[in-house]
PDB file of N, CA and C in Angstrom:
ATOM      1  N   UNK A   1     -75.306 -53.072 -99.769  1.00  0.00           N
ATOM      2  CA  UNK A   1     -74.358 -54.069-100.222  1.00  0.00           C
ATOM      3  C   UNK A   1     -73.641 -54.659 -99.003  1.00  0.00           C
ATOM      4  N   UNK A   2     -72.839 -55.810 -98.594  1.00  0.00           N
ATOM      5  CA  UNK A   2     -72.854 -56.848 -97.516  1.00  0.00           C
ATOM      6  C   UNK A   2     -70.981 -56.839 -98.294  1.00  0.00           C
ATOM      7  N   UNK A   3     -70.319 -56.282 -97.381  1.00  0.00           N
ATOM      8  CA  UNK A   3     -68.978 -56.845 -97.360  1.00  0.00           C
ATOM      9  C   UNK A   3     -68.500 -57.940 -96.884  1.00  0.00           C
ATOM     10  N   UNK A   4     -68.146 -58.799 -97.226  1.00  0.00           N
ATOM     11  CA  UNK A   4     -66.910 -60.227 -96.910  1.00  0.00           C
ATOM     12  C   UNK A   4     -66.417 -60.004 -95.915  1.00  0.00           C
ATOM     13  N   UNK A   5     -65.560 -59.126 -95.835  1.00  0.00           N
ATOM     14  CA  UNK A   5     -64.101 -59.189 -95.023  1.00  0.00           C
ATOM     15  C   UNK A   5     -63.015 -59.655 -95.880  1.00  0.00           C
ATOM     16  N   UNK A   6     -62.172 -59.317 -94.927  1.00  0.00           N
ATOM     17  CA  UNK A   6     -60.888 -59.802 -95.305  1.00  0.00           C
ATOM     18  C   UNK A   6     -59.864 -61.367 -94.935  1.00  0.00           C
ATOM     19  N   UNK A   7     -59.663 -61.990 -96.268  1.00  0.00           N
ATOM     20  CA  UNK A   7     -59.764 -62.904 -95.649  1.00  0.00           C
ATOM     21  C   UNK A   7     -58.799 -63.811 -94.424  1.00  0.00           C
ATOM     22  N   UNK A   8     -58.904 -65.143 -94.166  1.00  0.00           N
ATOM     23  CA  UNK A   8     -58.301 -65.139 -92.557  1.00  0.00           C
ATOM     24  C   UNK A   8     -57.893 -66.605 -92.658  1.00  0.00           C
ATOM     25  N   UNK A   9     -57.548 -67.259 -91.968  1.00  0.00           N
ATOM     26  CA  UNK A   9     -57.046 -68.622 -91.501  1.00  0.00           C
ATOM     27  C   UNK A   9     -57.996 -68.935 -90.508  1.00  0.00           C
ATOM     28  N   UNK A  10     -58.692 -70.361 -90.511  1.00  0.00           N
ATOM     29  CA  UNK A  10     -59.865 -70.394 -89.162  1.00  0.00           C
ATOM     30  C   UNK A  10     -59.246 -71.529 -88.990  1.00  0.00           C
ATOM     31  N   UNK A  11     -58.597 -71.458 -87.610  1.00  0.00           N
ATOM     32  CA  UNK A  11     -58.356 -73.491 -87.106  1.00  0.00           C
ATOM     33  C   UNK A  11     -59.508 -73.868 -86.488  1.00  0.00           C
ATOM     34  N   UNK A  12     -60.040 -75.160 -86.737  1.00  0.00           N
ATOM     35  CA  UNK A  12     -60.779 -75.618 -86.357  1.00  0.00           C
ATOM     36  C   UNK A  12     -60.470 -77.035 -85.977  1.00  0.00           C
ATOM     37  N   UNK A  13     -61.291 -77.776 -84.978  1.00  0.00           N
ATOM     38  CA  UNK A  13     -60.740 -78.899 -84.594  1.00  0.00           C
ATOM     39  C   UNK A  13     -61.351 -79.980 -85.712  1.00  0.00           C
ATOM     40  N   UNK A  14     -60.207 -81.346 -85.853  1.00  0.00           N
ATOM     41  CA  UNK A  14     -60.487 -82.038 -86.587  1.00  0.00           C
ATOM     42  C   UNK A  14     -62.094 -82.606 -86.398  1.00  0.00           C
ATOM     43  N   UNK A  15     -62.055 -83.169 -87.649  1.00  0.00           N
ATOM     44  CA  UNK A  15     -64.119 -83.847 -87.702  1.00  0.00           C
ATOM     45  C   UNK A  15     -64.094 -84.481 -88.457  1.00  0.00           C
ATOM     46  N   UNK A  16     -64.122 -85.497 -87.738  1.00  0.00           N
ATOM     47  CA  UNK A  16     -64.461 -87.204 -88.922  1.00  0.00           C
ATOM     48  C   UNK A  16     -65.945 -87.207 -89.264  1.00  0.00           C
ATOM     49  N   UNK A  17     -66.245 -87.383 -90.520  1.00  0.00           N
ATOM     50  CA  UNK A  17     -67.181 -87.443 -91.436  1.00  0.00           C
ATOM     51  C   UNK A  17     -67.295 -88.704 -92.315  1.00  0.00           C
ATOM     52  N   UNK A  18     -68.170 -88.876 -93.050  1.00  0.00           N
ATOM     53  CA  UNK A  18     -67.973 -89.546 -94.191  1.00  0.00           C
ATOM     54  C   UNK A  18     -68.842 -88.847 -94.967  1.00  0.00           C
ATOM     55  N   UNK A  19     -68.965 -89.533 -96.553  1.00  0.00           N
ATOM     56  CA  UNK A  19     -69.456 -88.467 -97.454  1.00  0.00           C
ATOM     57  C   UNK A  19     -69.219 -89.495 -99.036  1.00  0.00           C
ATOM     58  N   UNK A  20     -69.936 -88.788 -99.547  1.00  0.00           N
ATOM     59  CA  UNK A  20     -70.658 -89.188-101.277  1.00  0.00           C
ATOM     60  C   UNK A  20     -69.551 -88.298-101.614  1.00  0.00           C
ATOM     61  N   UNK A  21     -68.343 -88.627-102.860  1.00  0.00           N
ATOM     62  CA  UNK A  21     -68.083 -87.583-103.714  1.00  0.00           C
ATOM     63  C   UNK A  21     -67.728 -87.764-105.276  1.00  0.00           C
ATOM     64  N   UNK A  22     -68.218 -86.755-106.054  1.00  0.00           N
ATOM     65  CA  UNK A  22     -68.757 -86.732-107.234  1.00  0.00           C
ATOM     66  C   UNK A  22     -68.048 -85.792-107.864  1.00  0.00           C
ATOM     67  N   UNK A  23     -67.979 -85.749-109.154  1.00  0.00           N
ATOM     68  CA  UNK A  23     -67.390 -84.398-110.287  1.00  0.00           C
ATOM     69  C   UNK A  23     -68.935 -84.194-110.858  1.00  0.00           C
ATOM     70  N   UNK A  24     -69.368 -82.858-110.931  1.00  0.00           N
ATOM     71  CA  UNK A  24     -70.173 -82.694-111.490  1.00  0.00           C
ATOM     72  C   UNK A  24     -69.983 -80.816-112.168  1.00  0.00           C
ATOM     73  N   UNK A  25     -70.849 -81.211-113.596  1.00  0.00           N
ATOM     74  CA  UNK A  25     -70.630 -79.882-113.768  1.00  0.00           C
ATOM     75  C   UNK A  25     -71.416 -78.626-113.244  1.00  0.00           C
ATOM     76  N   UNK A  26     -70.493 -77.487-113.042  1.00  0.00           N
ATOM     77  CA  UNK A  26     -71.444 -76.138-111.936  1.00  0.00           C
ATOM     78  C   UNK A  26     -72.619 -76.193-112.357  1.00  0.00           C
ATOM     79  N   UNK A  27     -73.361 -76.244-113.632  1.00  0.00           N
ATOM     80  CA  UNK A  27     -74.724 -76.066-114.114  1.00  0.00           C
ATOM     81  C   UNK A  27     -75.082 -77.334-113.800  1.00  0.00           C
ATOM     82  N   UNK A  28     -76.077 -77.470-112.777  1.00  0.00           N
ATOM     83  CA  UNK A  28     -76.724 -78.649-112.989  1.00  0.00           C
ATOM     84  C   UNK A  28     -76.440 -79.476-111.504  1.00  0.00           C
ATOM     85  N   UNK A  29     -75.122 -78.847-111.060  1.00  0.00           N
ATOM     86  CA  UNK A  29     -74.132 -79.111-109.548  1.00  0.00           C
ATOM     87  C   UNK A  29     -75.770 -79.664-108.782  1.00  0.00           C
ATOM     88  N   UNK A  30     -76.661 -78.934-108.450  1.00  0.00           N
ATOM     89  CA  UNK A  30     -77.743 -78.853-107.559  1.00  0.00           C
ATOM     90  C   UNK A  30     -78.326 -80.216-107.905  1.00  0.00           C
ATOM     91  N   UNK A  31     -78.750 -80.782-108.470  1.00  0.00           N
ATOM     92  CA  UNK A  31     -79.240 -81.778-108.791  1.00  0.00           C
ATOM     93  C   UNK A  31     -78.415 -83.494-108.430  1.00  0.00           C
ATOM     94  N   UNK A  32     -76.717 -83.167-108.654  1.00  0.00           N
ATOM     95  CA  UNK A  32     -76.048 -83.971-108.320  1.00  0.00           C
ATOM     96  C   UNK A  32     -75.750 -83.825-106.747  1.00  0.00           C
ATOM     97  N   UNK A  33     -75.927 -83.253-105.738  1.00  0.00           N
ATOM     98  CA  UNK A  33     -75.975 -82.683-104.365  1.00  0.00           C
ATOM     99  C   UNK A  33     -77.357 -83.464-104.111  1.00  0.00           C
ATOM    100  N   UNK A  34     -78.745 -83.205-104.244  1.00  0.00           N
ATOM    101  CA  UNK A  34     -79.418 -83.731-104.114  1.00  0.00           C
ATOM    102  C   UNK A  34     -79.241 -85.412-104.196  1.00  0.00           C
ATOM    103  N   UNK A  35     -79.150 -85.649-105.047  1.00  0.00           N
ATOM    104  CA  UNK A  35     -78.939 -87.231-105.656  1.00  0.00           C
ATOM    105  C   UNK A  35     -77.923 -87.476-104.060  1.00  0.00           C
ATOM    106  N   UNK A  36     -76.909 -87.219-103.740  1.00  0.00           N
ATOM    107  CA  UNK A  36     -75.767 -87.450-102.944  1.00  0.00           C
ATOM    108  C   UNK A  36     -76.400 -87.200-101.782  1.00  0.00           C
ATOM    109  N   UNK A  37     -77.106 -86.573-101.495  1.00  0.00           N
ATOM    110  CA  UNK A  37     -77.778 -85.939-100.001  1.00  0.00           C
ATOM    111  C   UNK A  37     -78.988 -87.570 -99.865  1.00  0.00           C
ATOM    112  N   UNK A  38     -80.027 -87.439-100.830  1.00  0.00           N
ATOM    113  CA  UNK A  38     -80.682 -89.145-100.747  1.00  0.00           C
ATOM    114  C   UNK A  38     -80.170 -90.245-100.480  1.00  0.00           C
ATOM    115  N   UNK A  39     -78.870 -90.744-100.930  1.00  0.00           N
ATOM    116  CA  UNK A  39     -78.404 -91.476-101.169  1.00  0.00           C
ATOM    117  C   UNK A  39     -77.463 -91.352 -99.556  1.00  0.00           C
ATOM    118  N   UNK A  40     -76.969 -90.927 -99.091  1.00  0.00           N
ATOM    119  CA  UNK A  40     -76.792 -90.691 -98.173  1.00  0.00           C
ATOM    120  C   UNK A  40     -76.970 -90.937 -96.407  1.00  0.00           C
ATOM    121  N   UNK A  41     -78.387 -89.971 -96.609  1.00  0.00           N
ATOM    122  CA  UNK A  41     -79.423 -89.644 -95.572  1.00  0.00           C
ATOM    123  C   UNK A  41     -79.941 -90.947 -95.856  1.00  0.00           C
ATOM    124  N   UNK A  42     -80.146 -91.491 -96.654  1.00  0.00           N
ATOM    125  CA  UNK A  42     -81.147 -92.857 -96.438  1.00  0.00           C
ATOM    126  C   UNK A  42     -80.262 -94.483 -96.039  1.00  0.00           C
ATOM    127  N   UNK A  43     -78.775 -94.127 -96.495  1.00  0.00           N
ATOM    128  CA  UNK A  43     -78.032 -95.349 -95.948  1.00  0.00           C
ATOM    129  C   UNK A  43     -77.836 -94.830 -94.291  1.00  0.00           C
ATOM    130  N   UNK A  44     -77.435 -93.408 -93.688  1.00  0.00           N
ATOM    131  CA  UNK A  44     -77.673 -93.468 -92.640  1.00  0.00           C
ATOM    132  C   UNK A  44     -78.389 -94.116 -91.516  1.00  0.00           C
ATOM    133  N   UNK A  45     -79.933 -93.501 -92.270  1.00  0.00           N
ATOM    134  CA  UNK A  45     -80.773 -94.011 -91.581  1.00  0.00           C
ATOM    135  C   UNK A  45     -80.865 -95.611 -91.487  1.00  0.00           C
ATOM    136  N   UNK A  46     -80.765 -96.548 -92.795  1.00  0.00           N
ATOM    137  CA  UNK A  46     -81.004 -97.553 -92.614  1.00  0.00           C
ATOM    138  C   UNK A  46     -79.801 -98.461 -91.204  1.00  0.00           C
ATOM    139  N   UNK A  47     -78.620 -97.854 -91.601  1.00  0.00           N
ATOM    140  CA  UNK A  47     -77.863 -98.233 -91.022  1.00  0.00           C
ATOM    141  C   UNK A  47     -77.717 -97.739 -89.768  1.00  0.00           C
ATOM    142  N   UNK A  48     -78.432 -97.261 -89.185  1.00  0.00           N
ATOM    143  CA  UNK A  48     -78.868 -96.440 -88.088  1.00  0.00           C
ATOM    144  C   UNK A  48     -77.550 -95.712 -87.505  1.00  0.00           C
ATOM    145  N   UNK A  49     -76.724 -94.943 -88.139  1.00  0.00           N
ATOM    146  CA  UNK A  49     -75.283 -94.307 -87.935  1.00  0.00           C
ATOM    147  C   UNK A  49     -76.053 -93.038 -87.000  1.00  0.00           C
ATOM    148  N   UNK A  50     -75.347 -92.695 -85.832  1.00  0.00           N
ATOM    149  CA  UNK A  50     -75.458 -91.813 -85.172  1.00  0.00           C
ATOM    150  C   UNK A  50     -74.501 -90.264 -85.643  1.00  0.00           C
ATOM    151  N   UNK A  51     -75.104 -89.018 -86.046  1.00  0.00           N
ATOM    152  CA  UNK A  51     -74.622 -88.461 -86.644  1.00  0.00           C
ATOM    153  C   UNK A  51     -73.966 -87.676 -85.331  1.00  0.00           C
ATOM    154  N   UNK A  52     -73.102 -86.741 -85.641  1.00  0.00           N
ATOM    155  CA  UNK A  52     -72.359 -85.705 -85.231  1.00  0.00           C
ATOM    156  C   UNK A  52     -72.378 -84.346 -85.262  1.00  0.00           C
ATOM    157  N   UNK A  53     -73.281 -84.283 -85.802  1.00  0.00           N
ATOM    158  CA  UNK A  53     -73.563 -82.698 -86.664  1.00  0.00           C
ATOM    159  C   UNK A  53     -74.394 -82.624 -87.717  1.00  0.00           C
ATOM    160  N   UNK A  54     -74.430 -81.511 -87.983  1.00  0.00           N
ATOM    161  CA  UNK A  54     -75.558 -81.167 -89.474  1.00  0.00           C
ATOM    162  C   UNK A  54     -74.648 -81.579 -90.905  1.00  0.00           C
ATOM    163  N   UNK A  55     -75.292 -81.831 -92.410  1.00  0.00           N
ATOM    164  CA  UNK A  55     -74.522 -82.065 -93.184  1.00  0.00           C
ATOM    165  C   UNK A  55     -73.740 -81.541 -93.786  1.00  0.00           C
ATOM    166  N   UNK A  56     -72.926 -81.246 -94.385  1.00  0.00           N
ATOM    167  CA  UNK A  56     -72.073 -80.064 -95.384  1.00  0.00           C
ATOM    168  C   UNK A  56     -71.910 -80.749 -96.471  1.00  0.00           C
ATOM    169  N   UNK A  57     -71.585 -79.311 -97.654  1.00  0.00           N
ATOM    170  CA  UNK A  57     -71.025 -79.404 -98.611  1.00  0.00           C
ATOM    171  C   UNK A  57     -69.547 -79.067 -98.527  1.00  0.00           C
ATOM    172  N   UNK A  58     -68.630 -80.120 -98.775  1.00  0.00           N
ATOM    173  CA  UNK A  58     -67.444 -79.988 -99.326  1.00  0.00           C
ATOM    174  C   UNK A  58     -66.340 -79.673-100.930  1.00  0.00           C
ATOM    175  N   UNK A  59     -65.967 -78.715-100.976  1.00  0.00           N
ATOM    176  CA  UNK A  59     -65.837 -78.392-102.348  1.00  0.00           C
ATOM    177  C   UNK A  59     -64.292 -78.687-102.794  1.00  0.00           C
ATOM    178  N   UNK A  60     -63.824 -79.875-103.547  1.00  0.00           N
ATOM    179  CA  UNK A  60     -62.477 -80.082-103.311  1.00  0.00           C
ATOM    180  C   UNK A  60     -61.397 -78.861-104.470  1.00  0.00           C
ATOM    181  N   UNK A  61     -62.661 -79.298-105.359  1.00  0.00           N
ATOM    182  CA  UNK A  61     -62.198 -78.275-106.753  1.00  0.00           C
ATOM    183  C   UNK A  61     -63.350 -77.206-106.827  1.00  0.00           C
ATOM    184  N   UNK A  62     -63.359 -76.293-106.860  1.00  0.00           N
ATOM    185  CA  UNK A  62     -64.209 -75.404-107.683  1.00  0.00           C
ATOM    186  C   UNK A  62     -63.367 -75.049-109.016  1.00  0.00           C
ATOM    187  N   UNK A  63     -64.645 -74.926-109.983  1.00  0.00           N
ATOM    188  CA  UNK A  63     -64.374 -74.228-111.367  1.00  0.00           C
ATOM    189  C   UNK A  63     -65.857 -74.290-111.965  1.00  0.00           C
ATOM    190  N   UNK A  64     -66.134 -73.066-112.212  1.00  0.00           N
ATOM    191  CA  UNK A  64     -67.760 -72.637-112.648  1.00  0.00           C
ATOM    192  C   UNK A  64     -67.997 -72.685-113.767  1.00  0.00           C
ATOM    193  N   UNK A  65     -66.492 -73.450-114.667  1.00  0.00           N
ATOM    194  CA  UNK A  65     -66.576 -72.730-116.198  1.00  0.00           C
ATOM    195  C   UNK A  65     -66.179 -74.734-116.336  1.00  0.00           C
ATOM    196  N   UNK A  66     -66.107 -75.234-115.546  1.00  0.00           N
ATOM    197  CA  UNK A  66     -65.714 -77.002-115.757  1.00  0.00           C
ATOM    198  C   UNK A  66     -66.781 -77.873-114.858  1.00  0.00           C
ATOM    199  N   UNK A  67     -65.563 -78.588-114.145  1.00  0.00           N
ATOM    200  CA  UNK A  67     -66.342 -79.505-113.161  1.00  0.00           C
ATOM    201  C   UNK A  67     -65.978 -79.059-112.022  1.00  0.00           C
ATOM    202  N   UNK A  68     -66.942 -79.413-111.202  1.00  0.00           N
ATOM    203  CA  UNK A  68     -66.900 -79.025-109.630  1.00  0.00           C
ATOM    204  C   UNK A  68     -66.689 -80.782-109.214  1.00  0.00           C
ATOM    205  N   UNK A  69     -66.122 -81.163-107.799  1.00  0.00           N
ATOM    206  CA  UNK A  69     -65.269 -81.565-107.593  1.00  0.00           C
ATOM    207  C   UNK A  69     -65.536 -81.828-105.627  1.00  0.00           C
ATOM    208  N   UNK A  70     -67.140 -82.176-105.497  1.00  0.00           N
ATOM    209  CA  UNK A  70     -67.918 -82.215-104.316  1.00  0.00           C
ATOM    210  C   UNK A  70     -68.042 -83.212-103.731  1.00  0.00           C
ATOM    211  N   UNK A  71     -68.015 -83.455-102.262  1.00  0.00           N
ATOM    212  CA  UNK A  71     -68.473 -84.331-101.555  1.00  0.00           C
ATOM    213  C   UNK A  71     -69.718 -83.481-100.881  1.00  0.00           C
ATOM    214  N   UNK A  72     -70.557 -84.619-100.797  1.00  0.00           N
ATOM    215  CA  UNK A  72     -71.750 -84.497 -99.476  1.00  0.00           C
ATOM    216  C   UNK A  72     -71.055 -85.054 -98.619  1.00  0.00           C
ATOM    217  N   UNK A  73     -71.281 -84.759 -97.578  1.00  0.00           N
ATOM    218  CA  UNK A  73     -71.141 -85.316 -96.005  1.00  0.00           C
ATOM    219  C   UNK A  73     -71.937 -85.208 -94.829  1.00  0.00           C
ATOM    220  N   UNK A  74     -71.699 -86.194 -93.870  1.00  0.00           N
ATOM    221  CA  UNK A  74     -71.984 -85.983 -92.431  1.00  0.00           C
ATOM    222  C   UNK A  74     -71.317 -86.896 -91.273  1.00  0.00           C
ATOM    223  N   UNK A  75     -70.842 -85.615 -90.272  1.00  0.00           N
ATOM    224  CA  UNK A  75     -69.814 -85.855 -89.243  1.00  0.00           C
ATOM    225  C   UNK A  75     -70.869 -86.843 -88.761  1.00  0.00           C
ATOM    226  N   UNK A  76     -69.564 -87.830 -88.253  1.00  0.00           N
ATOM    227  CA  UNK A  76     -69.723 -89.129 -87.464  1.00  0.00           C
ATOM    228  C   UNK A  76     -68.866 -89.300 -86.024  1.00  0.00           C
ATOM    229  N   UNK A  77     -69.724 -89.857 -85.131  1.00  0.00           N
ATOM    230  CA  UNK A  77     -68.295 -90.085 -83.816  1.00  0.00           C
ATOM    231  C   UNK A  77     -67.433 -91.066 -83.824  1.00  0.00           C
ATOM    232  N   UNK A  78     -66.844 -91.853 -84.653  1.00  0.00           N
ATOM    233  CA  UNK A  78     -65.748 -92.547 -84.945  1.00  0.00           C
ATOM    234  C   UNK A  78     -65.740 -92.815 -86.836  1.00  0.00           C
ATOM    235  N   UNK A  79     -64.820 -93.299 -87.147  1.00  0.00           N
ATOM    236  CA  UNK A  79     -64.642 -93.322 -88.218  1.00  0.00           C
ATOM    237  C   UNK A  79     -65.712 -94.726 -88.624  1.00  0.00           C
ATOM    238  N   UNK A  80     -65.997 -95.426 -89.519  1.00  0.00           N
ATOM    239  CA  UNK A  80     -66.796 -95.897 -90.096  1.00  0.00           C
ATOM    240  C   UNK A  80     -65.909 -97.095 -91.180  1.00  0.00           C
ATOM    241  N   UNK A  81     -66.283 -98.276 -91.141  1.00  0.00           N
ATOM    242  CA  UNK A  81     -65.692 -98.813 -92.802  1.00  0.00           C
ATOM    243  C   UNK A  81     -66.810 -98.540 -94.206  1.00  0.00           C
ATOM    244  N   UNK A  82     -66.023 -98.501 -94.905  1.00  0.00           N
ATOM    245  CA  UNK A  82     -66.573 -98.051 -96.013  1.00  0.00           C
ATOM    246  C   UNK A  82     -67.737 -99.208 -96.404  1.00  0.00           C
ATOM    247  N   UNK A  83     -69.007 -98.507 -97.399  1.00  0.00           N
ATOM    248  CA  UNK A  83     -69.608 -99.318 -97.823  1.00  0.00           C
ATOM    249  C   UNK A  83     -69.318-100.167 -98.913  1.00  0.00           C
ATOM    250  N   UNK A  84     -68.452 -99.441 -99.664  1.00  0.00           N
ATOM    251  CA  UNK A  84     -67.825-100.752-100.956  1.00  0.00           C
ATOM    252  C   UNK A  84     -68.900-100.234-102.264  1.00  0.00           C
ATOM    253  N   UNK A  85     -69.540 -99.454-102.064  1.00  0.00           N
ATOM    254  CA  UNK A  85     -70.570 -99.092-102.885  1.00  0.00           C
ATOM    255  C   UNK A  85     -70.191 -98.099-104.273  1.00  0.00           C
TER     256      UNK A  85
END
């Protein structure tokens, strides 16, 4: 069995990103992540945005028994204007 730890405070330095975010419910969450990860990865690319890092999941709300409460993302080296989309 794999213990956690106990838990901690991690500072980390700020990281501008941008990101897809969605309510979706926990069952099914995977499918709406996907959808957000395509949608995404492919305006990147078109728009040829130079990334910063690998992508993450951001979780604003969790609740396993409602809606989850997610952004996709990926760090960028300056901030970005929005697509309007």
């Amino acid at each position: 069995m794999t213990t956690i730890g106990k838990p901690k405070i991690d500072k980390r330095p700020k990281l501008t990103y941008m990101g897809i975010r969605t309510m979706a419910p926990f069952k099914g969450m995977s499918k709406q992540i996907e959808k957000m990860a395509d949608e995404l990865n492919a305006w990147v690319a078109v728009n040829k945005i130079k990334t910063a890092g690998p992508p993450f999941l951001r979780y604003h709300v969790i609740d396993m028994r409602g809606f989850m409460d997610i952004s996709y993302c990926v760090p960028v080296r300056k901030a970005l204007p929005e697509a309007g989309n």
